[in-house]
C-alpha atoms as a PDB file:
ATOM      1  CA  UNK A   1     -15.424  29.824  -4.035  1.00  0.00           C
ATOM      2  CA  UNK A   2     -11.869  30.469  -2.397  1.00  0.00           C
ATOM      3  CA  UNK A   3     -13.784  30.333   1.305  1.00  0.00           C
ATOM      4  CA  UNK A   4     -15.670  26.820   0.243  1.00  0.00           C
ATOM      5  CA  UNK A   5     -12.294  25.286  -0.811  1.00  0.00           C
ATOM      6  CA  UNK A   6     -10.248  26.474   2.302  1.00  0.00           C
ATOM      7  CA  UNK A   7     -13.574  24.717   4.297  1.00  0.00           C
ATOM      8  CA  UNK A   8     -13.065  21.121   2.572  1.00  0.00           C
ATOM      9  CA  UNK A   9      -8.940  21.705   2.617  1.00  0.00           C
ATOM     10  CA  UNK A  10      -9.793  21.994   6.087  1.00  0.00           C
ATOM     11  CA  UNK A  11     -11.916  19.431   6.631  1.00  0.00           C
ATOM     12  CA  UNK A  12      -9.585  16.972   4.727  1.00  0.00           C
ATOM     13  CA  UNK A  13      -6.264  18.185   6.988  1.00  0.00           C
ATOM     14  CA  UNK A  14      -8.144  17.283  10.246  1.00  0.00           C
ATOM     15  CA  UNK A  15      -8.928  14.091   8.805  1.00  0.00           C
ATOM     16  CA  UNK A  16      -4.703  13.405   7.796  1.00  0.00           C
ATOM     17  CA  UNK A  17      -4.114  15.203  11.781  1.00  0.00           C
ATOM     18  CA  UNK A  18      -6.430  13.009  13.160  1.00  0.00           C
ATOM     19  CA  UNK A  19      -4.769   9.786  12.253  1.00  0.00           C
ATOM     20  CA  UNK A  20      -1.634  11.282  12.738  1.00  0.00           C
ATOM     21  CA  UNK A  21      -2.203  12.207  16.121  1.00  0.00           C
ATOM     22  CA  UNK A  22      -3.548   8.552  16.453  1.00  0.00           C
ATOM     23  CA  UNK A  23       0.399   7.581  15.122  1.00  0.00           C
ATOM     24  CA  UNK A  24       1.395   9.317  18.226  1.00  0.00           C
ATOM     25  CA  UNK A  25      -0.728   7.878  20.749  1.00  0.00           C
ATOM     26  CA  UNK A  26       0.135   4.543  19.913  1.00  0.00           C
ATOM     27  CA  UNK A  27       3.742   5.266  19.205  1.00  0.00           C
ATOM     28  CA  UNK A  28       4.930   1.713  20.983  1.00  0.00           C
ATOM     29  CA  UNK A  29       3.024   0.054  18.027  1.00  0.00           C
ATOM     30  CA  UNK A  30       4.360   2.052  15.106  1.00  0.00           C
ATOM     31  CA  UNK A  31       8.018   1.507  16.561  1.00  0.00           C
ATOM     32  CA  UNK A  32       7.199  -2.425  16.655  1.00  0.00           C
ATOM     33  CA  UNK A  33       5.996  -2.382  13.093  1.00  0.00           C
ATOM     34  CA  UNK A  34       8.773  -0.422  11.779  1.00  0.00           C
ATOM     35  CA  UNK A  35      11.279  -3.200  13.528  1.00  0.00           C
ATOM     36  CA  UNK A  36       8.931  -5.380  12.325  1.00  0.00           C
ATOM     37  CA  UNK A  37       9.395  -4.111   8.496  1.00  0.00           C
ATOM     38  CA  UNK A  38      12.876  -3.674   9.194  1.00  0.00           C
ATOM     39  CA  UNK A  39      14.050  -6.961  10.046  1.00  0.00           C
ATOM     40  CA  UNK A  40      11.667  -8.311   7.736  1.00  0.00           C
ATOM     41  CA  UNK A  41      13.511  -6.556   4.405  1.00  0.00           C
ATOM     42  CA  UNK A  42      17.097  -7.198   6.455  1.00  0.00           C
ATOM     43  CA  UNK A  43      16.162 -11.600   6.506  1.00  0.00           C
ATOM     44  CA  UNK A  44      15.288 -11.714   3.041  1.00  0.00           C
ATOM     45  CA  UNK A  45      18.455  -9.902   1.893  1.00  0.00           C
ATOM     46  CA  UNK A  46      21.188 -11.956   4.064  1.00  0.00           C
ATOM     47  CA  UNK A  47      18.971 -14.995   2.237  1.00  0.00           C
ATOM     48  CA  UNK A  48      20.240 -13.597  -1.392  1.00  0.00           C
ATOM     49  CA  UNK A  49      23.641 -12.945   0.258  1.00  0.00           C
ATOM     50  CA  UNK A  50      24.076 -15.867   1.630  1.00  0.00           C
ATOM     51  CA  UNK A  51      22.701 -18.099  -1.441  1.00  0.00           C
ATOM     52  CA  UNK A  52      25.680 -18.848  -3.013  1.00  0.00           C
ATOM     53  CA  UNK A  53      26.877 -20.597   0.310  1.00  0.00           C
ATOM     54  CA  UNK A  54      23.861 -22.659   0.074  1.00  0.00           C
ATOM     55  CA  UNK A  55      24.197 -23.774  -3.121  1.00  0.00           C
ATOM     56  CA  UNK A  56      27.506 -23.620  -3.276  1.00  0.00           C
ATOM     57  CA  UNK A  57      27.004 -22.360  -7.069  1.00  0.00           C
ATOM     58  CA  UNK A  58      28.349 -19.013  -7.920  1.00  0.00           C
ATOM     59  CA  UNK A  59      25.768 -16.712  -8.549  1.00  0.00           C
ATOM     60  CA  UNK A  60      25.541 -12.727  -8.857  1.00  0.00           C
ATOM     61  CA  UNK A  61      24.295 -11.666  -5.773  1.00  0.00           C
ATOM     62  CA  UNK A  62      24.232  -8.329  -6.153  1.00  0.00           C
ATOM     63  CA  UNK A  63      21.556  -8.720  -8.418  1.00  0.00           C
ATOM     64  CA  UNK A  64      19.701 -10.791  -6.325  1.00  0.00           C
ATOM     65  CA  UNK A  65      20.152  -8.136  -3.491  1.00  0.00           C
ATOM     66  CA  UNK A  66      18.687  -4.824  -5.481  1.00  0.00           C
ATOM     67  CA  UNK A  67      15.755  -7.233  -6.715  1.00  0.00           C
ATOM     68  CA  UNK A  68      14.500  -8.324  -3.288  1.00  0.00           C
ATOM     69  CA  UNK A  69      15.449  -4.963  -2.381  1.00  0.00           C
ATOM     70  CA  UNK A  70      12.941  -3.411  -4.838  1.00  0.00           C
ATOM     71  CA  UNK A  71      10.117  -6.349  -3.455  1.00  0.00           C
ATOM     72  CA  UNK A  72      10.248  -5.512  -0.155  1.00  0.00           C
ATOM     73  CA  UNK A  73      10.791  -1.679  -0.441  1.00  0.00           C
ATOM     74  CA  UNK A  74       7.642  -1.494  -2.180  1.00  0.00           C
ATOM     75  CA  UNK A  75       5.966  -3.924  -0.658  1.00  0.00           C
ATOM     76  CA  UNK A  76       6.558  -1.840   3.360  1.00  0.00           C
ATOM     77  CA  UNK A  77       5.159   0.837   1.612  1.00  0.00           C
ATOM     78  CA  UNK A  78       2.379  -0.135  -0.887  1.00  0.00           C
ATOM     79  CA  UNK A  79       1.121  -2.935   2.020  1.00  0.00           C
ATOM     80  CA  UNK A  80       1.188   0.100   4.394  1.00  0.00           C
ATOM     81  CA  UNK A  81      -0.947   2.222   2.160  1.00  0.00           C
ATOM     82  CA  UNK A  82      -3.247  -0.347   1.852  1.00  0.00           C
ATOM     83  CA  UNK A  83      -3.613  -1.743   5.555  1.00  0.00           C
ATOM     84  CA  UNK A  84      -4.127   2.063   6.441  1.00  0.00           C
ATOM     85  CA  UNK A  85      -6.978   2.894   4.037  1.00  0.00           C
ATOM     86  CA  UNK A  86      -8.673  -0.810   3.956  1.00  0.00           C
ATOM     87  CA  UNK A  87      -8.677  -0.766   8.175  1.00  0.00           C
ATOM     88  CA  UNK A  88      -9.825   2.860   8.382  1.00  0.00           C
ATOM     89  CA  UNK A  89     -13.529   1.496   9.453  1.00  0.00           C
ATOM     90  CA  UNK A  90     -12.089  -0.433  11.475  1.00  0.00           C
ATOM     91  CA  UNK A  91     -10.092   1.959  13.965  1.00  0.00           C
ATOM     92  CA  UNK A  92     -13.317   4.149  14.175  1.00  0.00           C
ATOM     93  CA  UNK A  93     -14.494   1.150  15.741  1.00  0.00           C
ATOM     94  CA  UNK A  94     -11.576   0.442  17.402  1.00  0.00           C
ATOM     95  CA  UNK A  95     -11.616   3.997  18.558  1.00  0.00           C
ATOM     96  CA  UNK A  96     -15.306   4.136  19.287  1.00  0.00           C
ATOM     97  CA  UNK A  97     -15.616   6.833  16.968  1.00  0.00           C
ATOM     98  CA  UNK A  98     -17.708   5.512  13.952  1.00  0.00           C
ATOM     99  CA  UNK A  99     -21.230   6.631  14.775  1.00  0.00           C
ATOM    100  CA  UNK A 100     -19.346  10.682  15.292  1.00  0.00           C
ATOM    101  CA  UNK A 101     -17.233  10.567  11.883  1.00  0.00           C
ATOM    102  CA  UNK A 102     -19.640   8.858   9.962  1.00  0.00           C
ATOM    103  CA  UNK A 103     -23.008  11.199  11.045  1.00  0.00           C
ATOM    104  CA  UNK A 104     -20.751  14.150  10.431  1.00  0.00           C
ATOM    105  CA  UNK A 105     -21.424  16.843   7.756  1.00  0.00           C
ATOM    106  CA  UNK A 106     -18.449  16.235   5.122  1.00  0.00           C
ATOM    107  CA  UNK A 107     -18.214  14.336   2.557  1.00  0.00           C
ATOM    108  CA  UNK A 108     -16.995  11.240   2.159  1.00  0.00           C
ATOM    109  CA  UNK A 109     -14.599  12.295  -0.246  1.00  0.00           C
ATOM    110  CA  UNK A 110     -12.635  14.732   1.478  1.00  0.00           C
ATOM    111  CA  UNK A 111     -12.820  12.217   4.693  1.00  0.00           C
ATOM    112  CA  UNK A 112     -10.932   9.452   2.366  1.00  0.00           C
ATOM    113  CA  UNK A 113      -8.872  11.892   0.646  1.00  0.00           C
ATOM    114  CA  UNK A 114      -7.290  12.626   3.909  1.00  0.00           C
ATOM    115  CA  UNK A 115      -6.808   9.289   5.146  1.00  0.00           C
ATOM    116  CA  UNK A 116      -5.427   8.404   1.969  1.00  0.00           C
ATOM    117  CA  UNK A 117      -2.644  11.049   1.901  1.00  0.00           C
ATOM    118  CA  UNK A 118      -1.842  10.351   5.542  1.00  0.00           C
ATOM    119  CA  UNK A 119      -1.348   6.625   4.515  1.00  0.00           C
ATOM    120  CA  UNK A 120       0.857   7.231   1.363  1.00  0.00           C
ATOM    121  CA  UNK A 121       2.705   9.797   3.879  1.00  0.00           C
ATOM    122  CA  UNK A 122       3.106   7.414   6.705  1.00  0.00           C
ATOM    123  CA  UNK A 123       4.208   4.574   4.339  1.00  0.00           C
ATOM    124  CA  UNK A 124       6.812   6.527   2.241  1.00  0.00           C
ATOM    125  CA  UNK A 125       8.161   7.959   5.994  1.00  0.00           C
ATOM    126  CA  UNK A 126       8.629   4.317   6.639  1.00  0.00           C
ATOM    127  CA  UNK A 127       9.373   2.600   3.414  1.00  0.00           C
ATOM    128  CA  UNK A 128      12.224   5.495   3.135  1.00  0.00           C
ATOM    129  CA  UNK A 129      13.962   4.744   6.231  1.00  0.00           C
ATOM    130  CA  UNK A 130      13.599   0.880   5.622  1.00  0.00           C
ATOM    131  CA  UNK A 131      15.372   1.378   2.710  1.00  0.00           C
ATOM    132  CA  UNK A 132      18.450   3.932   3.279  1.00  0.00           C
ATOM    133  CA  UNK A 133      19.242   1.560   6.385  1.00  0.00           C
ATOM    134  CA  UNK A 134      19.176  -1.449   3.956  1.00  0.00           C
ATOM    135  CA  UNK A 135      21.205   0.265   1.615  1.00  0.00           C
ATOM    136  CA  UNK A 136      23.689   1.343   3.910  1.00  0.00           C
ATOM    137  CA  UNK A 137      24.199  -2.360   5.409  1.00  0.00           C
ATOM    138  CA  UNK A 138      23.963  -3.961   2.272  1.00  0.00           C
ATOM    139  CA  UNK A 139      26.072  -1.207  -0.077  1.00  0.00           C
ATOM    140  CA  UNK A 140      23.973  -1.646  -2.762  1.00  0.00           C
ATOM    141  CA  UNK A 141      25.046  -0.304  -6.151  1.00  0.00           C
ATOM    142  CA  UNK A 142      22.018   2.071  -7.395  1.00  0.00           C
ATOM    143  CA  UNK A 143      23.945   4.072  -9.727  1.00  0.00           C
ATOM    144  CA  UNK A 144      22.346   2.548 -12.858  1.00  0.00           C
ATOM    145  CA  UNK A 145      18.727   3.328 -11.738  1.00  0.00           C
ATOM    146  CA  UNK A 146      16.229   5.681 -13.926  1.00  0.00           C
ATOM    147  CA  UNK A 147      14.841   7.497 -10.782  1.00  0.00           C
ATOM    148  CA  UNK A 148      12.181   9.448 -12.748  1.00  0.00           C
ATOM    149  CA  UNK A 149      10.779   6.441 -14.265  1.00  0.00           C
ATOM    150  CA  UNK A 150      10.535   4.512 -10.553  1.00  0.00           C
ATOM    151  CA  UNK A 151       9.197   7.904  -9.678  1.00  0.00           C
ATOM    152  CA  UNK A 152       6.193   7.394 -12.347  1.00  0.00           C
ATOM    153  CA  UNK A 153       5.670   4.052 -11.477  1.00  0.00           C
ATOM    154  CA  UNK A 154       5.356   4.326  -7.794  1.00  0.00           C
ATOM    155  CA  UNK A 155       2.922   7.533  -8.017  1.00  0.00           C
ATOM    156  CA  UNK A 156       0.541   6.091 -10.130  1.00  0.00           C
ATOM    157  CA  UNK A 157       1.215   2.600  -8.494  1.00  0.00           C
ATOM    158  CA  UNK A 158       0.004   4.232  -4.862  1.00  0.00           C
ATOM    159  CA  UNK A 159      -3.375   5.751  -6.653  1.00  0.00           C
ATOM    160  CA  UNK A 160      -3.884   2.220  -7.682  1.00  0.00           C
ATOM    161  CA  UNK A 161      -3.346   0.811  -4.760  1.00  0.00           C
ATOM    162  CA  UNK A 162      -5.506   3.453  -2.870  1.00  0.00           C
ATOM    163  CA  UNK A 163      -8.386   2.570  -5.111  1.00  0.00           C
ATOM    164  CA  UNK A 164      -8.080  -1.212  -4.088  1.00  0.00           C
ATOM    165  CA  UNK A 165      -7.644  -0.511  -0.486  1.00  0.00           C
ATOM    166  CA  UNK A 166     -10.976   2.247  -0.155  1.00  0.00           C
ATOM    167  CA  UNK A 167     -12.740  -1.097  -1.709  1.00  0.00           C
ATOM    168  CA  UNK A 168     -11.614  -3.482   1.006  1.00  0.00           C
ATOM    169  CA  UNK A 169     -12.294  -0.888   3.333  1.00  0.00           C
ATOM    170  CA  UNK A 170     -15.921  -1.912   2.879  1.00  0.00           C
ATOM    171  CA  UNK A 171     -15.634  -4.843   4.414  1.00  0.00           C
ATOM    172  CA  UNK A 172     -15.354  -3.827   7.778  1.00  0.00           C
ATOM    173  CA  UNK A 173     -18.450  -1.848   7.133  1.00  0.00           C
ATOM    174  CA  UNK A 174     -20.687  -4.425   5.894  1.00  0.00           C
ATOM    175  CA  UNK A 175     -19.237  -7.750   8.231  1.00  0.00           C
ATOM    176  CA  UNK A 176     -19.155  -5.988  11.877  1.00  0.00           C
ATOM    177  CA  UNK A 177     -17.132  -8.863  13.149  1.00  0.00           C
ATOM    178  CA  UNK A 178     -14.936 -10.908  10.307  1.00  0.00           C
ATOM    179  CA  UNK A 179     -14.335  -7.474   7.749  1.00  0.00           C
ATOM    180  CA  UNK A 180     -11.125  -6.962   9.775  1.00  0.00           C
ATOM    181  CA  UNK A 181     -10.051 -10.509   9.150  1.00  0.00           C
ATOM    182  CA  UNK A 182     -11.177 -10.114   5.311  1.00  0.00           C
ATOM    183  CA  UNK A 183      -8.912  -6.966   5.171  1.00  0.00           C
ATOM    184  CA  UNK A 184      -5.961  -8.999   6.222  1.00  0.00           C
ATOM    185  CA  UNK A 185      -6.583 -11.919   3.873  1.00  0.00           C
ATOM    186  CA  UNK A 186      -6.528  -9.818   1.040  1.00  0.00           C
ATOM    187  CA  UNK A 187      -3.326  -7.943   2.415  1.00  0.00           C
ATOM    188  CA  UNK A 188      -1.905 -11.346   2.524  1.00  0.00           C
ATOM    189  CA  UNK A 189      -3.065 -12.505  -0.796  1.00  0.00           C
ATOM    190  CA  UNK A 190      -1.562  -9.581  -2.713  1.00  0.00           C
ATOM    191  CA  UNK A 191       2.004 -10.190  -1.267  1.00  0.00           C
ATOM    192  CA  UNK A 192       1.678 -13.833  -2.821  1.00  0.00           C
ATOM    193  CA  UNK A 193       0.306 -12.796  -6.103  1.00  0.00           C
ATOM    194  CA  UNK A 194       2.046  -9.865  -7.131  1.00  0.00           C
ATOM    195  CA  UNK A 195       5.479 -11.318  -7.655  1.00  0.00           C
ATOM    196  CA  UNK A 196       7.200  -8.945  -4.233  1.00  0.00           C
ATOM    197  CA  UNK A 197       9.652 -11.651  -3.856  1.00  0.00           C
ATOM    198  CA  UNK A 198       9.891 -13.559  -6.923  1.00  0.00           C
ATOM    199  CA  UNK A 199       8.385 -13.258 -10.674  1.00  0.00           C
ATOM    200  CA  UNK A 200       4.859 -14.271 -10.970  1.00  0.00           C
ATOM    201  CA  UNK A 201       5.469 -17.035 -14.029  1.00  0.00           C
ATOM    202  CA  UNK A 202       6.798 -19.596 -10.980  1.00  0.00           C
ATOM    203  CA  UNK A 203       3.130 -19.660  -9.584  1.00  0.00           C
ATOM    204  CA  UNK A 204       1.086 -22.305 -10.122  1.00  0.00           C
ATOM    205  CA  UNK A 205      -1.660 -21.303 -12.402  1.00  0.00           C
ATOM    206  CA  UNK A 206      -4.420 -21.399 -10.324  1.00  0.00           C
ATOM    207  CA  UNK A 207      -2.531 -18.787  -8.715  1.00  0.00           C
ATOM    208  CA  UNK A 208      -1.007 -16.989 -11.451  1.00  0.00           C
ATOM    209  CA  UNK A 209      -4.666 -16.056 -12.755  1.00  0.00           C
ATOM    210  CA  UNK A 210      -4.781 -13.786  -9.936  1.00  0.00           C
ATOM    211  CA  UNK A 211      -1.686 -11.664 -10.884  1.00  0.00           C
ATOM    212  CA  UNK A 212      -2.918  -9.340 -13.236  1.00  0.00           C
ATOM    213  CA  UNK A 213      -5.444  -7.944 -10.792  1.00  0.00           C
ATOM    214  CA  UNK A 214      -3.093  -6.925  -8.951  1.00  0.00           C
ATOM    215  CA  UNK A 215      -1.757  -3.066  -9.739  1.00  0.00           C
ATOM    216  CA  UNK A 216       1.314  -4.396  -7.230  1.00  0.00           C
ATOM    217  CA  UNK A 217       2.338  -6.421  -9.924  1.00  0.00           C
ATOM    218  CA  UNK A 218       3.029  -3.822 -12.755  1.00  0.00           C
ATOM    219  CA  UNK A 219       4.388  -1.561  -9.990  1.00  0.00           C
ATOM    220  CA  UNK A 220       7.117  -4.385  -9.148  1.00  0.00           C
ATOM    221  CA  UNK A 221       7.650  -5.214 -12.748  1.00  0.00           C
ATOM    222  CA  UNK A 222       8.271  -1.402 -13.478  1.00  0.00           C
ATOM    223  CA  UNK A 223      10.418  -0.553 -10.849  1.00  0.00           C
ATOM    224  CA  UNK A 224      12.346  -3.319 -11.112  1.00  0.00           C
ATOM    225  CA  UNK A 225      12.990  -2.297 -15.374  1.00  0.00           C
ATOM    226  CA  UNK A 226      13.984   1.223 -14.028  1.00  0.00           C
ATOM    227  CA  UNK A 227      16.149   0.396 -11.396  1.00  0.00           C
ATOM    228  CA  UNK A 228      17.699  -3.063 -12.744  1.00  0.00           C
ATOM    229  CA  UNK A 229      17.844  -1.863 -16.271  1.00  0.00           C
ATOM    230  CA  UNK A 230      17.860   2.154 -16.371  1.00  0.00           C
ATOM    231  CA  UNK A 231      14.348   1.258 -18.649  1.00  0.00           C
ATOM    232  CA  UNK A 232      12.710   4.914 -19.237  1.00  0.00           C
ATOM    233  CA  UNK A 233       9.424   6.234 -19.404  1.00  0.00           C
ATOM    234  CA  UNK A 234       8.959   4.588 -22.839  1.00  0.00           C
ATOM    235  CA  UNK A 235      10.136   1.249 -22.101  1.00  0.00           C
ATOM    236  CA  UNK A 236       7.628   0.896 -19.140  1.00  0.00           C
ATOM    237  CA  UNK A 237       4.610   2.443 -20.481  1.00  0.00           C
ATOM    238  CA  UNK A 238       2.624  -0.623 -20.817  1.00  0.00           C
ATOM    239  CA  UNK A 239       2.856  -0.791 -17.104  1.00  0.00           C
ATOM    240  CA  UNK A 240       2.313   3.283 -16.856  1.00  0.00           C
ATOM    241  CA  UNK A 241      -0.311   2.642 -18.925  1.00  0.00           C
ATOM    242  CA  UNK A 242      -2.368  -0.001 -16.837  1.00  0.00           C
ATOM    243  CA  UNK A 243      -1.856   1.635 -13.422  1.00  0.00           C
ATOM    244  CA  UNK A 244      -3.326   5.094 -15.391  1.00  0.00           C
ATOM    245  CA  UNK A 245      -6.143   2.735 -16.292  1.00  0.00           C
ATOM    246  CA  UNK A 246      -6.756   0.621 -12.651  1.00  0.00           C
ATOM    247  CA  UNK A 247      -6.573   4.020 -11.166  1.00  0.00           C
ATOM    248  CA  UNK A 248      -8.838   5.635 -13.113  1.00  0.00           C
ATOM    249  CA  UNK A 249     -11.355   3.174 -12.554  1.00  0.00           C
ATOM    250  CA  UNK A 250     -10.813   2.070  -9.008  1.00  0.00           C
ATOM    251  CA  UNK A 251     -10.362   5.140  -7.660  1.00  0.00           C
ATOM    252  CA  UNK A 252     -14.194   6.708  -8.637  1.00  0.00           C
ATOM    253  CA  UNK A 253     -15.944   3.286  -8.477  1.00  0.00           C
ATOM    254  CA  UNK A 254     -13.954   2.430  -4.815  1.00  0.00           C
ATOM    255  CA  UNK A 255     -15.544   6.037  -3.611  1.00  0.00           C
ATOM    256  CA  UNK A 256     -19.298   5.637  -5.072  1.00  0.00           C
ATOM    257  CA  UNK A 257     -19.454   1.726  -3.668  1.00  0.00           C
ATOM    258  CA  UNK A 258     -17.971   2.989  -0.379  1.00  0.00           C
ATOM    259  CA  UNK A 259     -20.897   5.470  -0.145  1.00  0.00           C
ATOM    260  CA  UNK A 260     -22.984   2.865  -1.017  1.00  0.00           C
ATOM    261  CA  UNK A 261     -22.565   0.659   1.319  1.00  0.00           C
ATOM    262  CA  UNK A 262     -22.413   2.973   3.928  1.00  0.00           C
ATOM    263  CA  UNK A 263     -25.668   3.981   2.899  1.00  0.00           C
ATOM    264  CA  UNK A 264     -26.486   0.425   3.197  1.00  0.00           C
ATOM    265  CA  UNK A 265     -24.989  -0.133   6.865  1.00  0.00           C
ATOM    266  CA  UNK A 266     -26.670   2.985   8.599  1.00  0.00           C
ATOM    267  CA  UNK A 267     -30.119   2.037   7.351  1.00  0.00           C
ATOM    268  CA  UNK A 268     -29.426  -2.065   8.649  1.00  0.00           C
ATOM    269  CA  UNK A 269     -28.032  -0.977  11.613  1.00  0.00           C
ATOM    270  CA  UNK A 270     -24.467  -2.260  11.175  1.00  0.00           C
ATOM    271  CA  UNK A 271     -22.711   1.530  12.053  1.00  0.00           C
ATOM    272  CA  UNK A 272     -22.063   0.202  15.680  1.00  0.00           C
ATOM    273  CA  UNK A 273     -18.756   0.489  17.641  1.00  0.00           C
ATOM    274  CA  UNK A 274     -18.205  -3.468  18.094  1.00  0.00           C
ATOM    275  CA  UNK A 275     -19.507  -6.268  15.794  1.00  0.00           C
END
């Protein structure tokens, strides 16, 4: 029993070193995306410091800073989670690797179990240094945050998120040459619905519809409780409470339709290296 689990704890660390070695080969990228992320969270925080000189209206901005700090904190690392998982078809085809990882003899679980705990690695690596750098420009006041209830959220916010992202990651498997582009339209979508940079009730309601769907959404709205109120564990459990749910049922049902339709693609042909 102890020799078969060693086997697929092996088999799911050569997985996480794969893409990690992957990190390192393309090291010029992962430094352009972190800048990327970087000045990203940096512009939308001189906008909330600098909003009371646009409106000339005196406004808290210190508020304003630790909530856009929480949106786009969150959002570097839960959208990093989720590009990593959704496009992991899509670098074995990039890589010219699908038809090897694919045809080989583990299981599909332990393949995505690796690549997602590389992704929710690499994004908290990055998400982390995002933020102290933020923090340290900005001096943002954190001393009235509940830590272990953001902790709470955010873990069962990334198993969520995972099961979203191993369902997009079908895309790419079924459409050879627009899943990539699919992947990125959702990635898109979620940062509009899910309230990173504003509450969701401004949306129109053609767009607010979507909201809900999104396990983003409660992980924003229960961060931001903890942090901008102190809430605990029991004044954020409807949110606890619905990410338990999503991942419960994501996570499962996001493996067995991934097997599916991979199933599905080797018998039509579509496990090719280019679309």
């Amino acid at each position: 029993m102890m020799a078969l689990l060693w086997r697929e704890f092996n088999a799911g660390y050569a997985f996480f070193e794969r893409n990690w070695n992957l990190t390192r080969r393309y090291l010029g990228w992962e430094v352009v995306w972190f800048v990327y992320a970087l000045v990203n969270g940096l512009a939308v925080l001189f906008i909330a410091a600098a909003t009371e000189r646009i409106t000339g209206q005196p406004l808290d901005t210190r508020f304003l800073l630790l909530y856009l700090l929480i949106g786009t904190t969150l959002w570097s690392y839960l959208s990093d989670i989720f590009s990593n998982i959704a496009e992991t078809i899509t670098w074995e085809r990039w890589e010219g690797t699908i038809e090897y990882t694919l045809m080989a003899p583990v299981s599909r679980f332990i393949h995505l179990i690796g690549s997602c705990v590389y992704a929710v690695t690499h994004g908290a690596l990055r998400a982390a240094v995002v933020f102290v750098i933020v923090v340290l420009i900005f001096g943002v006041d954190l001393s009235g945050a509940n830590f272990v209830t953001t902790a709470a959220v955010v873990a069962l916010g990334s198993v969520s998120v995972i099961g979203l992202a191993i369902f997009v990651a079908i895309l790419p498997l079924l459409f050879t040459e627009r899943g990539a582009q699919m992947t990125f339209v959702m990635n898109s979508s979620l940062l509009l619905v899910s309230g990173v940079y504003y509450p969701t009730d401004v949306l129109p309601i053609w767009l607010r519809i979507f909201s809900p769907f999104s396990p983003i959404t409660y992980v924003l709205r229960g961060v931001r409780a903890s942090v901008l109120e102190g809430a605990g564990l029991a004044q954020v459990w409807g949110q606890l409470a619905i990410l338990a749910a999503m991942g419960l049922v994501l996570v499962p049902a996001s493996i067995a339709a991934f097997v599916v339709a991979e199933r599905y693609a080797k018998r039509t042909g579509r496990l090719k290296r280019s679309g």
